[in-house]
C-alpha atoms as a PDB file:
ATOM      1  CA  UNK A   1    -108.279  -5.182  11.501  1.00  0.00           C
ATOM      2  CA  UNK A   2    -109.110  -4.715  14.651  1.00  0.00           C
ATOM      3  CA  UNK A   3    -112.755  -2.788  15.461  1.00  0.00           C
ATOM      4  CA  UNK A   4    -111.547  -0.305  17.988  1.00  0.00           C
ATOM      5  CA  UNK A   5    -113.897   1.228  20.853  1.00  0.00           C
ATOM      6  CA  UNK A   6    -113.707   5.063  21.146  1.00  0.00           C
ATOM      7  CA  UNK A   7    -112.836   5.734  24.898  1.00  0.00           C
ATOM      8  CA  UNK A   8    -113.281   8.691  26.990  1.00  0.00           C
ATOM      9  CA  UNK A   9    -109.523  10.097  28.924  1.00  0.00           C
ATOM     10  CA  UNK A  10    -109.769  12.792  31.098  1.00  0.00           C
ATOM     11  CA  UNK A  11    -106.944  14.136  33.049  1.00  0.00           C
ATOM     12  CA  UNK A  12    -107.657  15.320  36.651  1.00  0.00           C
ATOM     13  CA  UNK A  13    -104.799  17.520  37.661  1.00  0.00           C
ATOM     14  CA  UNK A  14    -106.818  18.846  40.528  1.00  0.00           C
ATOM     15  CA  UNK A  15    -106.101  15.240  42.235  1.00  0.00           C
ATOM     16  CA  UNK A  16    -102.290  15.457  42.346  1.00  0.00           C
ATOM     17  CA  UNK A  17    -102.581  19.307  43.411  1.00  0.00           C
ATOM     18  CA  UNK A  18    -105.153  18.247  46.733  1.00  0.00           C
ATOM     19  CA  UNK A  19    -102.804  15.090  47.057  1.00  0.00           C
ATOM     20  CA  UNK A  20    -100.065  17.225  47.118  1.00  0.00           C
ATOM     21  CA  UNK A  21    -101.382  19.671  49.955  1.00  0.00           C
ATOM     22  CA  UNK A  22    -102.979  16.850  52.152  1.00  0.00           C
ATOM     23  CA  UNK A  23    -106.318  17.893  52.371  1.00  0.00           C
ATOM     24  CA  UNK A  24    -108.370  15.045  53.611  1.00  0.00           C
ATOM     25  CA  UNK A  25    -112.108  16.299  52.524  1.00  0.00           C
ATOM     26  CA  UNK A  26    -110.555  17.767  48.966  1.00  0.00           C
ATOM     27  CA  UNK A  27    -108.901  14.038  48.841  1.00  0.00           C
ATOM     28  CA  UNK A  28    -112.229  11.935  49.107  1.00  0.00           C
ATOM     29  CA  UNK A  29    -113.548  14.513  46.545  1.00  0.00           C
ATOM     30  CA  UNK A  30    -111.554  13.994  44.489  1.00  0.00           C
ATOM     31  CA  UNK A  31    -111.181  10.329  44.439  1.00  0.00           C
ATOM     32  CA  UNK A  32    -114.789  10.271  44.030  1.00  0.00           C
ATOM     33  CA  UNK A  33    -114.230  12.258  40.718  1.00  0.00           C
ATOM     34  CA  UNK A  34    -112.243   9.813  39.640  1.00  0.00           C
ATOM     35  CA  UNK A  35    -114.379   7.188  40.235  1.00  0.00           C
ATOM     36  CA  UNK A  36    -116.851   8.728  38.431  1.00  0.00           C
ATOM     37  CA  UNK A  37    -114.748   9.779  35.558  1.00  0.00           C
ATOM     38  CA  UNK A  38    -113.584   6.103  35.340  1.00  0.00           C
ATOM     39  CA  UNK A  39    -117.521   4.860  35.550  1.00  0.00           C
ATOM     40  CA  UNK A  40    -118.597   7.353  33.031  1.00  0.00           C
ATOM     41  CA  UNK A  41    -116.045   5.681  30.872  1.00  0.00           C
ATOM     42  CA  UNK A  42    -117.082   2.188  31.336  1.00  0.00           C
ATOM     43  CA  UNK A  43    -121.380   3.425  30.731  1.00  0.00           C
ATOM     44  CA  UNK A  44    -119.702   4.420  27.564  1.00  0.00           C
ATOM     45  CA  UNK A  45    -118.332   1.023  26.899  1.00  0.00           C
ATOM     46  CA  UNK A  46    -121.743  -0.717  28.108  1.00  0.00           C
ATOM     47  CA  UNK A  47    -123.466   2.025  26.237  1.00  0.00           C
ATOM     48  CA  UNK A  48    -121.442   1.009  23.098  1.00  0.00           C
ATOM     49  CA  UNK A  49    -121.906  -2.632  23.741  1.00  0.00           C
ATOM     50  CA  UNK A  50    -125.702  -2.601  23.492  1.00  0.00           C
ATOM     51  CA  UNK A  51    -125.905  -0.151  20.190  1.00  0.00           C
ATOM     52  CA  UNK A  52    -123.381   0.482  17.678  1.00  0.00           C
ATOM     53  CA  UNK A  53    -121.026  -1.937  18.173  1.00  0.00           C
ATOM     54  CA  UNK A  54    -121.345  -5.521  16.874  1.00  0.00           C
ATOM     55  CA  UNK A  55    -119.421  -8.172  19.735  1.00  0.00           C
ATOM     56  CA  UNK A  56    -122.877  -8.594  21.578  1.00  0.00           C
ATOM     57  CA  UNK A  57    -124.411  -9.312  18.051  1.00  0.00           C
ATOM     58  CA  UNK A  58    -122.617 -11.416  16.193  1.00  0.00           C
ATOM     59  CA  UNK A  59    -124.157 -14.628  14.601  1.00  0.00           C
ATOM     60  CA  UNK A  60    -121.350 -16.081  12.555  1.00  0.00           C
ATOM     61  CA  UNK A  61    -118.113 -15.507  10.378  1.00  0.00           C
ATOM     62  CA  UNK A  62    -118.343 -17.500   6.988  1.00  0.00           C
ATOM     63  CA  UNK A  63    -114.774 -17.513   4.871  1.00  0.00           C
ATOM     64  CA  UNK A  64    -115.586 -17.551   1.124  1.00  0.00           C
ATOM     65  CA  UNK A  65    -113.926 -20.003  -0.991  1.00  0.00           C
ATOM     66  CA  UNK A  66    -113.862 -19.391  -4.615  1.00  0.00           C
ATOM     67  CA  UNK A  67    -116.820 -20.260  -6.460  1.00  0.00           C
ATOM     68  CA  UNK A  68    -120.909 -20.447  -5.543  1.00  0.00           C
ATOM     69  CA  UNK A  69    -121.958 -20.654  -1.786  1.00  0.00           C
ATOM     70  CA  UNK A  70    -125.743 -20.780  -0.997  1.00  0.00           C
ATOM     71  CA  UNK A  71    -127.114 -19.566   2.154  1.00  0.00           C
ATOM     72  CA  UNK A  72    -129.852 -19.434   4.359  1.00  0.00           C
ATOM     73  CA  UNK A  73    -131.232 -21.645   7.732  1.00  0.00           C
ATOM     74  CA  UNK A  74    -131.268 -24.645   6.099  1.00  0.00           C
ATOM     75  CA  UNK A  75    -128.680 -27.063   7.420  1.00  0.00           C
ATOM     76  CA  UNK A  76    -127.342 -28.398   3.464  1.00  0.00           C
ATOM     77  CA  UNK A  77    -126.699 -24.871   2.430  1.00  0.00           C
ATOM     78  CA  UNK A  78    -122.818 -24.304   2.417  1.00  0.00           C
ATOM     79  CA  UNK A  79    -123.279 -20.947   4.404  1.00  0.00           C
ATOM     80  CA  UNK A  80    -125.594 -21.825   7.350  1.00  0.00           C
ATOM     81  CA  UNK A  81    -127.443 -19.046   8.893  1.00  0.00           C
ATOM     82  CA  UNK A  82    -129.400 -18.954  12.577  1.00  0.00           C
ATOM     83  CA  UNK A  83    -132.984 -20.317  12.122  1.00  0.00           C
ATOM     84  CA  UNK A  84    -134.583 -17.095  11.902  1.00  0.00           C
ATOM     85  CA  UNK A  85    -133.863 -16.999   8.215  1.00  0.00           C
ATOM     86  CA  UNK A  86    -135.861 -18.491   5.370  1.00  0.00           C
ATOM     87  CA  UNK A  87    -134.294 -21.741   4.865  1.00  0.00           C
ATOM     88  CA  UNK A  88    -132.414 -20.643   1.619  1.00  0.00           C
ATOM     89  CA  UNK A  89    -131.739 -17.044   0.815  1.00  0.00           C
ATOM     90  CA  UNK A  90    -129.925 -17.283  -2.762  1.00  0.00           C
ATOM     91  CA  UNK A  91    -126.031 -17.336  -3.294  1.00  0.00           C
ATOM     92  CA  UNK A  92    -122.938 -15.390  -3.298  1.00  0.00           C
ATOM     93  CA  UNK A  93    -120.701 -15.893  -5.948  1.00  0.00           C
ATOM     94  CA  UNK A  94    -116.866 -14.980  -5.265  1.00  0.00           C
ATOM     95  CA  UNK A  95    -114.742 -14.310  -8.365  1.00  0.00           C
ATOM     96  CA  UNK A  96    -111.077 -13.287  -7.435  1.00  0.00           C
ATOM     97  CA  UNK A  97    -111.935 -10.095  -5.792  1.00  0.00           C
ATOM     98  CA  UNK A  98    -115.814  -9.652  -7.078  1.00  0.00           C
ATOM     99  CA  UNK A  99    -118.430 -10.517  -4.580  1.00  0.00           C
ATOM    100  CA  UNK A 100    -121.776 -10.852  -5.649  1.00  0.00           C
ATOM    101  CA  UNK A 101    -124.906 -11.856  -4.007  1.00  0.00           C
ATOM    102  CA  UNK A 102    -128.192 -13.008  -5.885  1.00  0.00           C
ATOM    103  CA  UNK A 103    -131.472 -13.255  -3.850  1.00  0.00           C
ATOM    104  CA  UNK A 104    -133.917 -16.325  -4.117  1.00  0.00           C
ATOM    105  CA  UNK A 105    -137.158 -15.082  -5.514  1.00  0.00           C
ATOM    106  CA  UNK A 106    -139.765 -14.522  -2.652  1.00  0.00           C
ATOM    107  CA  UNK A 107    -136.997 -13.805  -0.185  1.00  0.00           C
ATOM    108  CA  UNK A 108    -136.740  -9.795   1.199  1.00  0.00           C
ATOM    109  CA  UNK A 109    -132.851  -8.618   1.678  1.00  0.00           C
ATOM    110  CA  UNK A 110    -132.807  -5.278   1.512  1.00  0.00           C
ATOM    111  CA  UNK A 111    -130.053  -2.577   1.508  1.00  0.00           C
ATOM    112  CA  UNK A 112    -130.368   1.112   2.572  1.00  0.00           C
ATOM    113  CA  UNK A 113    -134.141   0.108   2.664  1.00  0.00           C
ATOM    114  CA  UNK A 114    -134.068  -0.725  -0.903  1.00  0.00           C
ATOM    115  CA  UNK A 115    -135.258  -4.288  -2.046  1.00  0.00           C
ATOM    116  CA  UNK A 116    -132.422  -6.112  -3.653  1.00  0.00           C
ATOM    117  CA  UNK A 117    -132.388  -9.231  -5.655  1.00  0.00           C
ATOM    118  CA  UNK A 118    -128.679  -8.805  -6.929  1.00  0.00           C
ATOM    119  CA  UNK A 119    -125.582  -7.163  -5.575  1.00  0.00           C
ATOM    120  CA  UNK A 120    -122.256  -6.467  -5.781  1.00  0.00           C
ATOM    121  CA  UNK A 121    -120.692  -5.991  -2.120  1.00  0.00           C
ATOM    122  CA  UNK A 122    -118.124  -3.456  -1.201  1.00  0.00           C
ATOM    123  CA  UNK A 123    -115.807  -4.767   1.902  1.00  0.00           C
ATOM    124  CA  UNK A 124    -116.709  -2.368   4.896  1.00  0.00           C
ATOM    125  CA  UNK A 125    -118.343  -3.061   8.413  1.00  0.00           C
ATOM    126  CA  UNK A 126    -121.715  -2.119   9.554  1.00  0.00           C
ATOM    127  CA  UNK A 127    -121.625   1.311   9.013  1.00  0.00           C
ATOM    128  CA  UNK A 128    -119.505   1.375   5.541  1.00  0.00           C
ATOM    129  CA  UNK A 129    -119.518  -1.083   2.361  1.00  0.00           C
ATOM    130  CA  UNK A 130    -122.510  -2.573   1.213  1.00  0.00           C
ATOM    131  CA  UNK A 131    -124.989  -4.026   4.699  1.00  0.00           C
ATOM    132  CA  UNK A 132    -127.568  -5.875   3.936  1.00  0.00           C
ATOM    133  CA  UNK A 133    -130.465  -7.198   5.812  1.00  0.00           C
ATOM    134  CA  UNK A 134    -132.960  -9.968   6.293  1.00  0.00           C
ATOM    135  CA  UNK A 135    -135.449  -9.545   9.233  1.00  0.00           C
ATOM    136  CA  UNK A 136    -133.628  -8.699  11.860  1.00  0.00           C
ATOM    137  CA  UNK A 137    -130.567 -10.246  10.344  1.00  0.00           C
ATOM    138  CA  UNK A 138    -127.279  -8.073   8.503  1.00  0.00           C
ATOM    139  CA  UNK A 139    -124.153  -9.565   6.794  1.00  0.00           C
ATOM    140  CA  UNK A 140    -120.986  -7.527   5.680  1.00  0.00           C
ATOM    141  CA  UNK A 141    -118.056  -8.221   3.781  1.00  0.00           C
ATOM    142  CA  UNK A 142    -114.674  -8.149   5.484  1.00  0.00           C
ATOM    143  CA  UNK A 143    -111.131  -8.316   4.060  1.00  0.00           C
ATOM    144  CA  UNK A 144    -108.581  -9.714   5.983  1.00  0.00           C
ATOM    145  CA  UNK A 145    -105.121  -9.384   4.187  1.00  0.00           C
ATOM    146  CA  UNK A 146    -107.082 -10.771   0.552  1.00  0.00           C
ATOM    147  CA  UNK A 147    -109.068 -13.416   2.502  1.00  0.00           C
ATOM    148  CA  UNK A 148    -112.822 -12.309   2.556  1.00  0.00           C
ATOM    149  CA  UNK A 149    -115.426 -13.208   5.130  1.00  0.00           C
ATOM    150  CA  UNK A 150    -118.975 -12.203   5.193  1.00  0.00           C
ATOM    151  CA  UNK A 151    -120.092 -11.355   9.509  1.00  0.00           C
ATOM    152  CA  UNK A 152    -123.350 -11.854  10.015  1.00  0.00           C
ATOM    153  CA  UNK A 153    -125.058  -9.988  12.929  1.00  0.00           C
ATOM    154  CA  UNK A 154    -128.311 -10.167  14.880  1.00  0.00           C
ATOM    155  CA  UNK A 155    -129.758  -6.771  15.726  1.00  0.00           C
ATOM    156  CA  UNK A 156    -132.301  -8.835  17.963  1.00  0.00           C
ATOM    157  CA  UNK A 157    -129.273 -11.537  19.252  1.00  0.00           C
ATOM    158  CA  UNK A 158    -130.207 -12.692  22.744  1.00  0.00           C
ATOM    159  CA  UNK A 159    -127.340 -11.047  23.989  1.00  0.00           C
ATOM    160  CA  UNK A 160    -128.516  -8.022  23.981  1.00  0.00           C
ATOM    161  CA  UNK A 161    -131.422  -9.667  26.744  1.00  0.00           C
ATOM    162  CA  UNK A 162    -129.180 -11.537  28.568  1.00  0.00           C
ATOM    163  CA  UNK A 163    -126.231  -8.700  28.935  1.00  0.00           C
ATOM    164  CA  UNK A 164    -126.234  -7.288  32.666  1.00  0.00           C
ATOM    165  CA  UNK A 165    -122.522  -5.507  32.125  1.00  0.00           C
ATOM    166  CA  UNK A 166    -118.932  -6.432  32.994  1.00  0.00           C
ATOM    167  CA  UNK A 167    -117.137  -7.581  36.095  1.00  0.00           C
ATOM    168  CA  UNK A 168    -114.397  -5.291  37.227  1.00  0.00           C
ATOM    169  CA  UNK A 169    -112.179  -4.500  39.507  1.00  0.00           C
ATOM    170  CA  UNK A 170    -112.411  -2.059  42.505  1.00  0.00           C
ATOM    171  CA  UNK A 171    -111.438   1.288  40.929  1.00  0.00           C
ATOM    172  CA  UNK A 172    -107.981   2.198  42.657  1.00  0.00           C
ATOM    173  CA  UNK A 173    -105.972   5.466  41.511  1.00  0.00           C
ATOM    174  CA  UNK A 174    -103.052   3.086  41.930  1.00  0.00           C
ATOM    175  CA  UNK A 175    -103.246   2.108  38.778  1.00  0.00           C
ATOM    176  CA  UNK A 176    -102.960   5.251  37.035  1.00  0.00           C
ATOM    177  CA  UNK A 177     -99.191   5.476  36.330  1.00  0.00           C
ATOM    178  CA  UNK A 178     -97.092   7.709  34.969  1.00  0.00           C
ATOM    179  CA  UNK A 179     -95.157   6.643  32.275  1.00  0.00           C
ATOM    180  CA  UNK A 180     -92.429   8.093  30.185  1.00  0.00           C
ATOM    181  CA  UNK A 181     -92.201   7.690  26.642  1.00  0.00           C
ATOM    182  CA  UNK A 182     -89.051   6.809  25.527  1.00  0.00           C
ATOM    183  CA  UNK A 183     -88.716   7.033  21.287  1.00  0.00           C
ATOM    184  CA  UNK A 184     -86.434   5.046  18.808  1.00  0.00           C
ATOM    185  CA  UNK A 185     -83.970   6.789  17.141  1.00  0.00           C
ATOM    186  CA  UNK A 186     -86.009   5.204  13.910  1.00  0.00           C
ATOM    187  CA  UNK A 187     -89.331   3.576  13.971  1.00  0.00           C
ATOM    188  CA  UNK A 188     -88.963  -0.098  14.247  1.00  0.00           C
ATOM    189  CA  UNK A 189     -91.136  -2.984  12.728  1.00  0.00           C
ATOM    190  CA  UNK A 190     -93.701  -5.421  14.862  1.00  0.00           C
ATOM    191  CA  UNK A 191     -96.082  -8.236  14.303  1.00  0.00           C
ATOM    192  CA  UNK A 192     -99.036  -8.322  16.118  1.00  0.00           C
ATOM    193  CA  UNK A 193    -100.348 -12.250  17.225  1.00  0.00           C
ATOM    194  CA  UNK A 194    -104.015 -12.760  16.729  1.00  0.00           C
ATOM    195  CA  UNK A 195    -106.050 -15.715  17.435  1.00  0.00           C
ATOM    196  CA  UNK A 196    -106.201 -17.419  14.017  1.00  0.00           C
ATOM    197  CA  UNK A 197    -102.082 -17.706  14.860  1.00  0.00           C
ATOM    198  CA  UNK A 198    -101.093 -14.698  11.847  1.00  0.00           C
ATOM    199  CA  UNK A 199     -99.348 -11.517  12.345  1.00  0.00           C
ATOM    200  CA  UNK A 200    -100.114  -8.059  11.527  1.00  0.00           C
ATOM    201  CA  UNK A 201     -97.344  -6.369  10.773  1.00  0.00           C
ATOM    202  CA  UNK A 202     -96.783  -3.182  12.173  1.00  0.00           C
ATOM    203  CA  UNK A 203     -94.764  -0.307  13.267  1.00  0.00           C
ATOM    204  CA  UNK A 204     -93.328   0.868  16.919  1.00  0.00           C
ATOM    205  CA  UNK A 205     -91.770   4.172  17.825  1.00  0.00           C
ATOM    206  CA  UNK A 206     -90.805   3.664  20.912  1.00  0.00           C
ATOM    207  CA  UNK A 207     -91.644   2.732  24.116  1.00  0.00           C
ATOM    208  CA  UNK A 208     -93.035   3.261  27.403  1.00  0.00           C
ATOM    209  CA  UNK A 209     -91.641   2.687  30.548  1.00  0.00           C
ATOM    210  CA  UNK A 210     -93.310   2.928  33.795  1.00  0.00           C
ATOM    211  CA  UNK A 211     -92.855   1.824  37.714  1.00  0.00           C
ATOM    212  CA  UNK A 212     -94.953  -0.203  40.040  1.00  0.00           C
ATOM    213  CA  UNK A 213     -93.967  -0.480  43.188  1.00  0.00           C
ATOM    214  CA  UNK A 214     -90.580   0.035  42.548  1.00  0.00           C
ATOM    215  CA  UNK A 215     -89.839  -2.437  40.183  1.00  0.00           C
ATOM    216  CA  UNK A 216     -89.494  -0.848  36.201  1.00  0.00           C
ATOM    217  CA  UNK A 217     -91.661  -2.164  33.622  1.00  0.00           C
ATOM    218  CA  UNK A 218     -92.217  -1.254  29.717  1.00  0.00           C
ATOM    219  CA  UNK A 219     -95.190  -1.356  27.216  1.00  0.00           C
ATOM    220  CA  UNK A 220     -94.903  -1.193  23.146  1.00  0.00           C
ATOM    221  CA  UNK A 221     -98.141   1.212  22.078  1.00  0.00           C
ATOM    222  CA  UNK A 222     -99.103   0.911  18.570  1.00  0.00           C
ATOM    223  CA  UNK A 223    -100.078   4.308  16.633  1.00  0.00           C
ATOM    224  CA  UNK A 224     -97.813   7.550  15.965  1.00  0.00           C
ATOM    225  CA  UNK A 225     -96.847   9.502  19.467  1.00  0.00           C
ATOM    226  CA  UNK A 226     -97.369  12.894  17.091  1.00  0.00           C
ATOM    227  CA  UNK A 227    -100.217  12.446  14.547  1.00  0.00           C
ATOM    228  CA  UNK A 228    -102.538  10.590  17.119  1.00  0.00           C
ATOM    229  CA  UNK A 229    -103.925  11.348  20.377  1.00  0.00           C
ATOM    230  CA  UNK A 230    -104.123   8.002  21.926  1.00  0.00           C
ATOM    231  CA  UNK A 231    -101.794   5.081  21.739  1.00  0.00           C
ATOM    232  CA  UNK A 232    -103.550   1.711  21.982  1.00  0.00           C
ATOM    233  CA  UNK A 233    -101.581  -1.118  24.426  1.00  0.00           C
ATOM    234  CA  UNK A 234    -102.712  -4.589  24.059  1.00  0.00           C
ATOM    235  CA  UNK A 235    -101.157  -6.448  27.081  1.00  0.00           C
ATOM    236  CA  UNK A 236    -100.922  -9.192  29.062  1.00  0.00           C
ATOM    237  CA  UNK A 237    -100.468  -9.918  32.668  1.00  0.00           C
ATOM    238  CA  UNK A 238    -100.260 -12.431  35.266  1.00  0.00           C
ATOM    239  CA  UNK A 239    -104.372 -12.094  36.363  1.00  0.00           C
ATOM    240  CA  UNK A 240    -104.925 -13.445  32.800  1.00  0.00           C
ATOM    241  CA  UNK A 241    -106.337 -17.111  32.439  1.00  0.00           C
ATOM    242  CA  UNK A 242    -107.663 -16.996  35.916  1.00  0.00           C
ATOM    243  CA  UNK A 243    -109.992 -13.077  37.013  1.00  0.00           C
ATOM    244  CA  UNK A 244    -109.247 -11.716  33.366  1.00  0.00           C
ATOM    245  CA  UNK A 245    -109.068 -13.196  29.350  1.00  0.00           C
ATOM    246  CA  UNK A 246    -106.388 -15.794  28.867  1.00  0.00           C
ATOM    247  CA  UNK A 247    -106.074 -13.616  25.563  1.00  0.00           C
ATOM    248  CA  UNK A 248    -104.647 -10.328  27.106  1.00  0.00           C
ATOM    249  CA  UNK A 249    -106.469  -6.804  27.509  1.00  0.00           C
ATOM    250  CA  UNK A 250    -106.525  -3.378  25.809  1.00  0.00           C
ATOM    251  CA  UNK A 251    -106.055  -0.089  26.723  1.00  0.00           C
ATOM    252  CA  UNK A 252    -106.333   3.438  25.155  1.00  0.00           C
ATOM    253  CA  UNK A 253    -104.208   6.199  26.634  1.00  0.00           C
ATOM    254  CA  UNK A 254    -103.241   9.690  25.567  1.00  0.00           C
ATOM    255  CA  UNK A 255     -99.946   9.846  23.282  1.00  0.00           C
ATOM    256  CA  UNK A 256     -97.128  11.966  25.250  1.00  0.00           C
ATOM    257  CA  UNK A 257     -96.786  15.666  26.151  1.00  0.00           C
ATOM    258  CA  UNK A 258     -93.749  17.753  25.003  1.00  0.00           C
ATOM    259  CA  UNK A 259     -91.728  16.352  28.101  1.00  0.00           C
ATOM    260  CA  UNK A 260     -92.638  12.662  26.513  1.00  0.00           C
ATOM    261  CA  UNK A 261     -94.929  12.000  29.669  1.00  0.00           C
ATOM    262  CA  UNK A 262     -97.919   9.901  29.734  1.00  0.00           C
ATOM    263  CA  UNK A 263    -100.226   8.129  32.098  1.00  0.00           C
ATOM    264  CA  UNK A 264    -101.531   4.371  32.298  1.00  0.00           C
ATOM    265  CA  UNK A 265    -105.119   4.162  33.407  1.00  0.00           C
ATOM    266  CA  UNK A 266    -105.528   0.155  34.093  1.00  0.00           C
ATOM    267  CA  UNK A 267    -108.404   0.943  35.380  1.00  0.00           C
ATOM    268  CA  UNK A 268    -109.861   1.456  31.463  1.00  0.00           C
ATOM    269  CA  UNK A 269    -108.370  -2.229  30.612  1.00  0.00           C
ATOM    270  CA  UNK A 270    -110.854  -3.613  28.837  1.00  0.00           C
ATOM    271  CA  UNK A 271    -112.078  -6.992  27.329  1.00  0.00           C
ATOM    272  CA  UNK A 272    -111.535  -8.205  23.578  1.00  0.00           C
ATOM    273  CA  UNK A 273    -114.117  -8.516  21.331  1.00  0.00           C
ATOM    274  CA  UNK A 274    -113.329 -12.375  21.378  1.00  0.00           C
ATOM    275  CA  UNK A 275    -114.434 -12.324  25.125  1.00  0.00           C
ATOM    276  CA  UNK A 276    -117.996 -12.075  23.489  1.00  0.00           C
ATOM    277  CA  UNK A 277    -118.090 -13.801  20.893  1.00  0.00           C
ATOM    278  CA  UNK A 278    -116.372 -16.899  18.760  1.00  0.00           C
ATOM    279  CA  UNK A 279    -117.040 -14.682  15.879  1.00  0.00           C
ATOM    280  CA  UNK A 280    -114.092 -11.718  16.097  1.00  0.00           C
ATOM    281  CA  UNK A 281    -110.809 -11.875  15.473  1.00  0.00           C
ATOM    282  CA  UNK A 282    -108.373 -10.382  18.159  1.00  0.00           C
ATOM    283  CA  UNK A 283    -104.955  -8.961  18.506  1.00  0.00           C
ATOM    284  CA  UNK A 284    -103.022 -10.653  21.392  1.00  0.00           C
ATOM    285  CA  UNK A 285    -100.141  -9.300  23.219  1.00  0.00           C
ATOM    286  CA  UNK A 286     -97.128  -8.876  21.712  1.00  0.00           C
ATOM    287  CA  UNK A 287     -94.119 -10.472  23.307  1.00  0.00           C
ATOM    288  CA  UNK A 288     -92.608  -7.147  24.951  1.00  0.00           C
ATOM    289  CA  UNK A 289     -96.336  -6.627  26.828  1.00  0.00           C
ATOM    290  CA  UNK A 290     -96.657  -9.670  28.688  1.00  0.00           C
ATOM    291  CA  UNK A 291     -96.283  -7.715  32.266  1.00  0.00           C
ATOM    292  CA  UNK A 292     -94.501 -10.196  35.023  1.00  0.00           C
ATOM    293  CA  UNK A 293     -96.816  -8.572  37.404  1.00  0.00           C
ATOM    294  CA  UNK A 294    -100.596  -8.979  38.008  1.00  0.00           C
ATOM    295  CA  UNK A 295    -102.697  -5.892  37.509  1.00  0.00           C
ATOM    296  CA  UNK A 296    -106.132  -6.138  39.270  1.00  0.00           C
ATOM    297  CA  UNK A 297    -107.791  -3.370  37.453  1.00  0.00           C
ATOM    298  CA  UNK A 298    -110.271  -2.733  34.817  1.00  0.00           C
ATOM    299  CA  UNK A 299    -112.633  -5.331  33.887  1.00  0.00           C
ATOM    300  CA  UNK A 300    -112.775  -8.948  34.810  1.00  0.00           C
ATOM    301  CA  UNK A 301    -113.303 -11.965  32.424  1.00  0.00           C
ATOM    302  CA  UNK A 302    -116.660 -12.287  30.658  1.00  0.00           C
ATOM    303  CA  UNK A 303    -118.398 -15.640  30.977  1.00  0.00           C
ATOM    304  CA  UNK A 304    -122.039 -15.085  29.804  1.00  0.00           C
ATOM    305  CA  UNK A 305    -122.449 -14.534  25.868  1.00  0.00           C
ATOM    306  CA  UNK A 306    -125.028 -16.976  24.205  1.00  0.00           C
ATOM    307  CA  UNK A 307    -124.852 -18.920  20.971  1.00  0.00           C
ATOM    308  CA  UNK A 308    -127.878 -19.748  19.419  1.00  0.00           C
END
């Protein structure tokens, strides 16, 4: 469900050590590591942003009923594409679980390079099922839960002009905690809010529990503390609706050591894919990570992504 960014955590022991000793030079080093680990992260994300990933790119998100849809630019086509497309394309058919798409003659969608003038799709994302492509135009087949959608994305979307990175908030080493994992005695179930108002049902083992200036907070992570090596946190706070997304943040960190310990880097909080475009479907906080605190770290709301 959710198209998850693969982010860069380092641990820089050499910080608490110098912290530890008081050594004023060795300090400003080393905060300017961190700094520069935590920028390296976000080029990463920007890096991402602009090339394989798809939030920048996206053009629209068309549910398919049962039954014949044509498509193409044309506004009386039932699937409307930008108007960089021929005005009809051909059709896709849906029956029960079978999607198939037949080309208009005269019109070029190809896949893997290959012409096509009839297909069967596979479900995937851009780099799995069955892609195909018109000009600078590609379309997927997703399965949410039985529905299916086809995503259509523009490799050439202005976006990708326009984009001129993320907001964010001074880096501050404050806001990597430690945090203490703190395991059920047996996993425990959880639904996951998104923004079409359904659940995904998932599955916590425990929790973690962290201070901030004295006062004790907690955070659910979602994947397995053993058989992963980062947990993924989508939370809210009180900066959201006003500097960050109404919608909450997310946040990769490393699952626990043997000791169950853990740290928080808020200043890798990151945007939804939602942020970007009106075209993804994102997981929202889950009722135990709405924080009663603000956290002024990571990146800022994003205001700037064109429609066509």
């Amino acid at each position: 469900m959710i198209n998850r960014a693969q982010l860069w955590i380092v641990f820089f022991t050499t910080f608490m050590l110098f912290h530890a000793i008081g050594c004023s030079s060795s300090q400003k080093q080393t905060e300017a590591e961190y700094a520069k680990e935590v920028n390296d992260w976000h080029q990463v994300r920007i890096d991402n942003l602009l090339g394989p990933e798809d939030w920048l790119k996206l053009a629209g998100l068309y549910e398919l009923e049962e039954g014949q849809h044509s498509f193409g630019s044309d506004s009386t086509n039932d699937l409307v594409f930008p108007p960089k497309a021929a005005p009809s394309i051909g059709t896709i058919i849906k029956e029960d679980t079978s999607i198939t798409v037949q080309v208009d003659d005269e019109v070029l969608v190809t896949h893997e390079q290959d012409t096509v003038s009839k297909v069967t799709m596979i479900p995937g994302n851009a780099r799995s099922g069955t892609v195909l492509k018109h000009g600078s135009l590609i379309w997927y087949l997703l399965d949410r839960r039985g529905d299916y959608y086809i995503r259509l994305v523009d490799e050439q979307h202005p976006n990708l002009a326009s984009f001129d990175g993320i907001e964010r908030f001074p880096i501050d080493s404050k806001w990597k905690i430690k945090a203490e994992f703190k395991p059920f005695e047996s996993p425990k179930p959880i639904t996951v809010p998104d923004v079409l108002n359904e659940g995904m049902p998932d599955t916590l083992y425990g929790m973690l529990e962290f201070a901030i200036d004295g006062e004790e907070y907690s955070l659910a992570p979602l994947n397995h503390p053993e058989k992963d090596d980062k947990f993924f946190i989508i939370f809210g706070d009180k900066t959201n609706g006003e500097s960050t997304y109404g919608g909450g943040r997310y946040i990769y960190i490393p699952t626990p050591n043997e000791n169950n310990i853990t740290y928080i880097d808020f200043n890798k909080a990151y945007n939804p894919p939602c942020v970007f475009t009106d075209f993804a479907t994102c997981p929202l906080p889950p009722s135990q990570n709405k924080l009663d605190i603000a956290i002024p770290a990571g990146e800022k709301m994003f205001e700037e992504a064109q429609t066509y």
